[in-house]
N, C-alpha and C. Protein backbone atom coordinates (compact mmCIF):
# COMPACT_ATOMS: atom_id res chain seq x y z
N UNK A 1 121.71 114.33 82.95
CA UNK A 1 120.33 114.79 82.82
C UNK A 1 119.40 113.77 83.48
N UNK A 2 117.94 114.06 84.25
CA UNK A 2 117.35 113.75 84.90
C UNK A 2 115.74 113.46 84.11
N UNK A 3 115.70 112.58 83.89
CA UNK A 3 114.51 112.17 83.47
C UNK A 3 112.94 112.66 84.62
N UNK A 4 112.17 113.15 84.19
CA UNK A 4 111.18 113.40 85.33
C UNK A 4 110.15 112.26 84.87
N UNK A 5 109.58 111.39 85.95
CA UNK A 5 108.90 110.89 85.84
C UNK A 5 107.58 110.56 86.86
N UNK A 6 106.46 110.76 86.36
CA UNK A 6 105.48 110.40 87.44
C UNK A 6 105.57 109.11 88.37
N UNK A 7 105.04 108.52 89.56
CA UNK A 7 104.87 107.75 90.33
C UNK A 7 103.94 106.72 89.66
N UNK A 8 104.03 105.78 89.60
CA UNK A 8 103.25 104.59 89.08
C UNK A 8 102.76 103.88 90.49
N UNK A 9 101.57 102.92 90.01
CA UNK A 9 100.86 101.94 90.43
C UNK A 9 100.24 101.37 90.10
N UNK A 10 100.54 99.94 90.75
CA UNK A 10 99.96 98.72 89.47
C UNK A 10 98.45 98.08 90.19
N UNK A 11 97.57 97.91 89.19
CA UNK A 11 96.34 97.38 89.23
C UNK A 11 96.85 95.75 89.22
N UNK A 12 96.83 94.83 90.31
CA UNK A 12 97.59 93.94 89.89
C UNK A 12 95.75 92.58 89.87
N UNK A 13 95.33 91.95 88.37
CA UNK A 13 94.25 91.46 88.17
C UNK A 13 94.28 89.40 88.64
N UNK A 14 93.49 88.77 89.14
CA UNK A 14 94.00 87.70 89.83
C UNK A 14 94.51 86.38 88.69
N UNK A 15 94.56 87.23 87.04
CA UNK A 15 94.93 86.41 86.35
C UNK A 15 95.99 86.73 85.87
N UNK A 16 97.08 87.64 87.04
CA UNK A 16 98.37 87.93 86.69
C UNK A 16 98.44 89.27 85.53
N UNK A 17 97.69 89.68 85.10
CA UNK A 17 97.52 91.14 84.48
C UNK A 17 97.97 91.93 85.43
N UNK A 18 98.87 93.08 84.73
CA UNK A 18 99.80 93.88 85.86
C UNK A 18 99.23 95.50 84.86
N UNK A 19 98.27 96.12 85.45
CA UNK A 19 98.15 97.24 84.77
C UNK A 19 98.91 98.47 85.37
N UNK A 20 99.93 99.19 85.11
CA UNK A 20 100.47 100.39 85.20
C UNK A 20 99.87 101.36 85.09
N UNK A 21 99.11 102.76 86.49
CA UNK A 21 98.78 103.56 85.82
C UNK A 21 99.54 104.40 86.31
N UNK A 22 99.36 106.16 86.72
CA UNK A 22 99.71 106.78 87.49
C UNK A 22 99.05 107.01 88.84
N UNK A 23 99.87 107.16 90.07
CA UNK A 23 99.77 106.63 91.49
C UNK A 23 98.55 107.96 91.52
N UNK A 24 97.96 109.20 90.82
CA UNK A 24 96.91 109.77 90.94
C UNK A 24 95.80 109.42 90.87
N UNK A 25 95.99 108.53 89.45
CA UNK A 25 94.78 107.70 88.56
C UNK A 25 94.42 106.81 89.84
N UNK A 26 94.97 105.90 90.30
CA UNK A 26 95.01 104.71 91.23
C UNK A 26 94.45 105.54 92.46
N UNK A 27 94.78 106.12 93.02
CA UNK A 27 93.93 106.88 94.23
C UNK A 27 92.34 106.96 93.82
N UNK A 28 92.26 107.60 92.65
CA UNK A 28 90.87 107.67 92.00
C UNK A 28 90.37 106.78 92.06
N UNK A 29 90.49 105.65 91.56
CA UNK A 29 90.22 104.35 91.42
C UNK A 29 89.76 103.44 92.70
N UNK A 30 90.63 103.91 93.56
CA UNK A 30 90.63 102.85 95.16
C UNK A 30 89.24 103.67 95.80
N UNK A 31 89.61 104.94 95.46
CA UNK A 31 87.90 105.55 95.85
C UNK A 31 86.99 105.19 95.65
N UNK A 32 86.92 104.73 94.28
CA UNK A 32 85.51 104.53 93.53
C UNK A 32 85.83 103.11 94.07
N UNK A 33 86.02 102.20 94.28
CA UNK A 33 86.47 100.83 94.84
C UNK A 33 86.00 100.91 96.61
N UNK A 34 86.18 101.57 96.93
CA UNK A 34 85.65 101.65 98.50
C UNK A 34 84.04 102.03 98.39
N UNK A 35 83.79 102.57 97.55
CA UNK A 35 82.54 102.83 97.21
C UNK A 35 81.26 101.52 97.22
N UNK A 36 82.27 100.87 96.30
CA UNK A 36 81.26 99.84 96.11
C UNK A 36 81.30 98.52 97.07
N UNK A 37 79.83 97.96 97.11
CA UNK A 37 79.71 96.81 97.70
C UNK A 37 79.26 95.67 96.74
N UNK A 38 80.23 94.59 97.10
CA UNK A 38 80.09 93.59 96.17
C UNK A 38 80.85 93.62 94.88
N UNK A 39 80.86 92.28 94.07
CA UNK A 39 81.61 92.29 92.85
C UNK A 39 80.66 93.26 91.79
N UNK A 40 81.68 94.09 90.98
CA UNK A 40 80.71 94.42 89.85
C UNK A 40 81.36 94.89 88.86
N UNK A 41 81.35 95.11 87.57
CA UNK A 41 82.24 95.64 86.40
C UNK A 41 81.98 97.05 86.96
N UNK A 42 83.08 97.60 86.50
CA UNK A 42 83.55 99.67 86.92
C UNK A 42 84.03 99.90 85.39
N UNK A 43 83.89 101.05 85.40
CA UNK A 43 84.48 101.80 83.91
C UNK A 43 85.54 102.98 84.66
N UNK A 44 86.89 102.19 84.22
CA UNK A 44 87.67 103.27 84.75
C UNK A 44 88.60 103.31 83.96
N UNK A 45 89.18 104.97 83.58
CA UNK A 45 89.98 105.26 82.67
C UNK A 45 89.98 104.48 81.24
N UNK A 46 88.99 104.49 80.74
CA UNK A 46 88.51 103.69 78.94
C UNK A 46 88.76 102.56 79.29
N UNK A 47 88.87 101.66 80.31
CA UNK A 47 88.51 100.34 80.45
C UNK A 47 87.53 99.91 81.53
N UNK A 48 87.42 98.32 81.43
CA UNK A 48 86.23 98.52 82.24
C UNK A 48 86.93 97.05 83.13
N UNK A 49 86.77 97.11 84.26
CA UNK A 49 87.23 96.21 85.20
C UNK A 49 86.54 95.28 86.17
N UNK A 50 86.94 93.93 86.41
CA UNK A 50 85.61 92.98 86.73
C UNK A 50 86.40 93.21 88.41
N UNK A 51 85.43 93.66 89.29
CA UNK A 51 86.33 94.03 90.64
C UNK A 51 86.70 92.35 91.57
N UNK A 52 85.62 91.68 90.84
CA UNK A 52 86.14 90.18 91.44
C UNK A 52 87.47 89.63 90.98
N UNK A 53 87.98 89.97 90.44
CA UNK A 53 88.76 89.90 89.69
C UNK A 53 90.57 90.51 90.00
N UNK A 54 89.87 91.64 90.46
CA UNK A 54 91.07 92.80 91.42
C UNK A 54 91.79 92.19 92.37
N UNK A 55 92.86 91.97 92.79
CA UNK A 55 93.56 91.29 93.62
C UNK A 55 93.96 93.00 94.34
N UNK A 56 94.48 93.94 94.01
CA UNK A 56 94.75 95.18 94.54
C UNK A 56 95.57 96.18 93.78
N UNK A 57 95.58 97.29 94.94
CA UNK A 57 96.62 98.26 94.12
C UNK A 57 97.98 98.15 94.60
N UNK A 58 98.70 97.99 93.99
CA UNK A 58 100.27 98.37 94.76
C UNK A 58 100.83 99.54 94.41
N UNK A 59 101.88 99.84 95.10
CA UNK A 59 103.48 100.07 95.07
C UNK A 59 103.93 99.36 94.06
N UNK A 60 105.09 100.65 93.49
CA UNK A 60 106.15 99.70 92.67
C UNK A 60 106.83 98.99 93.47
N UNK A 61 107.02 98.95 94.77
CA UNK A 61 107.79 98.59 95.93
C UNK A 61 107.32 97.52 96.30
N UNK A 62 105.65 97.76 96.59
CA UNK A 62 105.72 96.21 96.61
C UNK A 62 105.41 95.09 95.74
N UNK A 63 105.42 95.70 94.36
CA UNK A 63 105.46 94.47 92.82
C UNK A 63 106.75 94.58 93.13
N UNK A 64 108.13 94.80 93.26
CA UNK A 64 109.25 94.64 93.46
C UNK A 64 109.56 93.42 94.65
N UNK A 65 108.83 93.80 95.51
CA UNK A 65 108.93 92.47 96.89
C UNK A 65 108.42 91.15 95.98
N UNK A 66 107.42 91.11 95.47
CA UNK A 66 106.63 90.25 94.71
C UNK A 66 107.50 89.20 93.62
């Protein structure tokens, strides 16, 4: 039997915080992220995120290289 599972991607934060969401959520996210200019807190998905802070989005592929 085959487990179905969505695609993940990690919010990876520059104090080593590795947030897991789904690779849909994360598209959403990089949008609203291209959006903005400059550092600023975002409210995304019931948390709220300091973008200076954001190092990027990955791949499980490449937190795996990592």
């Amino acid at each position: 039997m085959r487990d179905i599972t969505k695609k993940q991607s990690c919010i990876m934060l520059r104090n080593g915080v590795e947030v897991w969401i789904d690779t849909d959520r994360a598209e959403k996210l990089q949008e609203c992220l291209q959006e903005l200019s400059g550092s600023k807190f975002v409210r995304f998905d019931k948390q709220t995120i300091n973008t200076a802070d954001l190092i990027g989005v990955f791949s499980p592929e490449t937190m795996s290289d990592l």
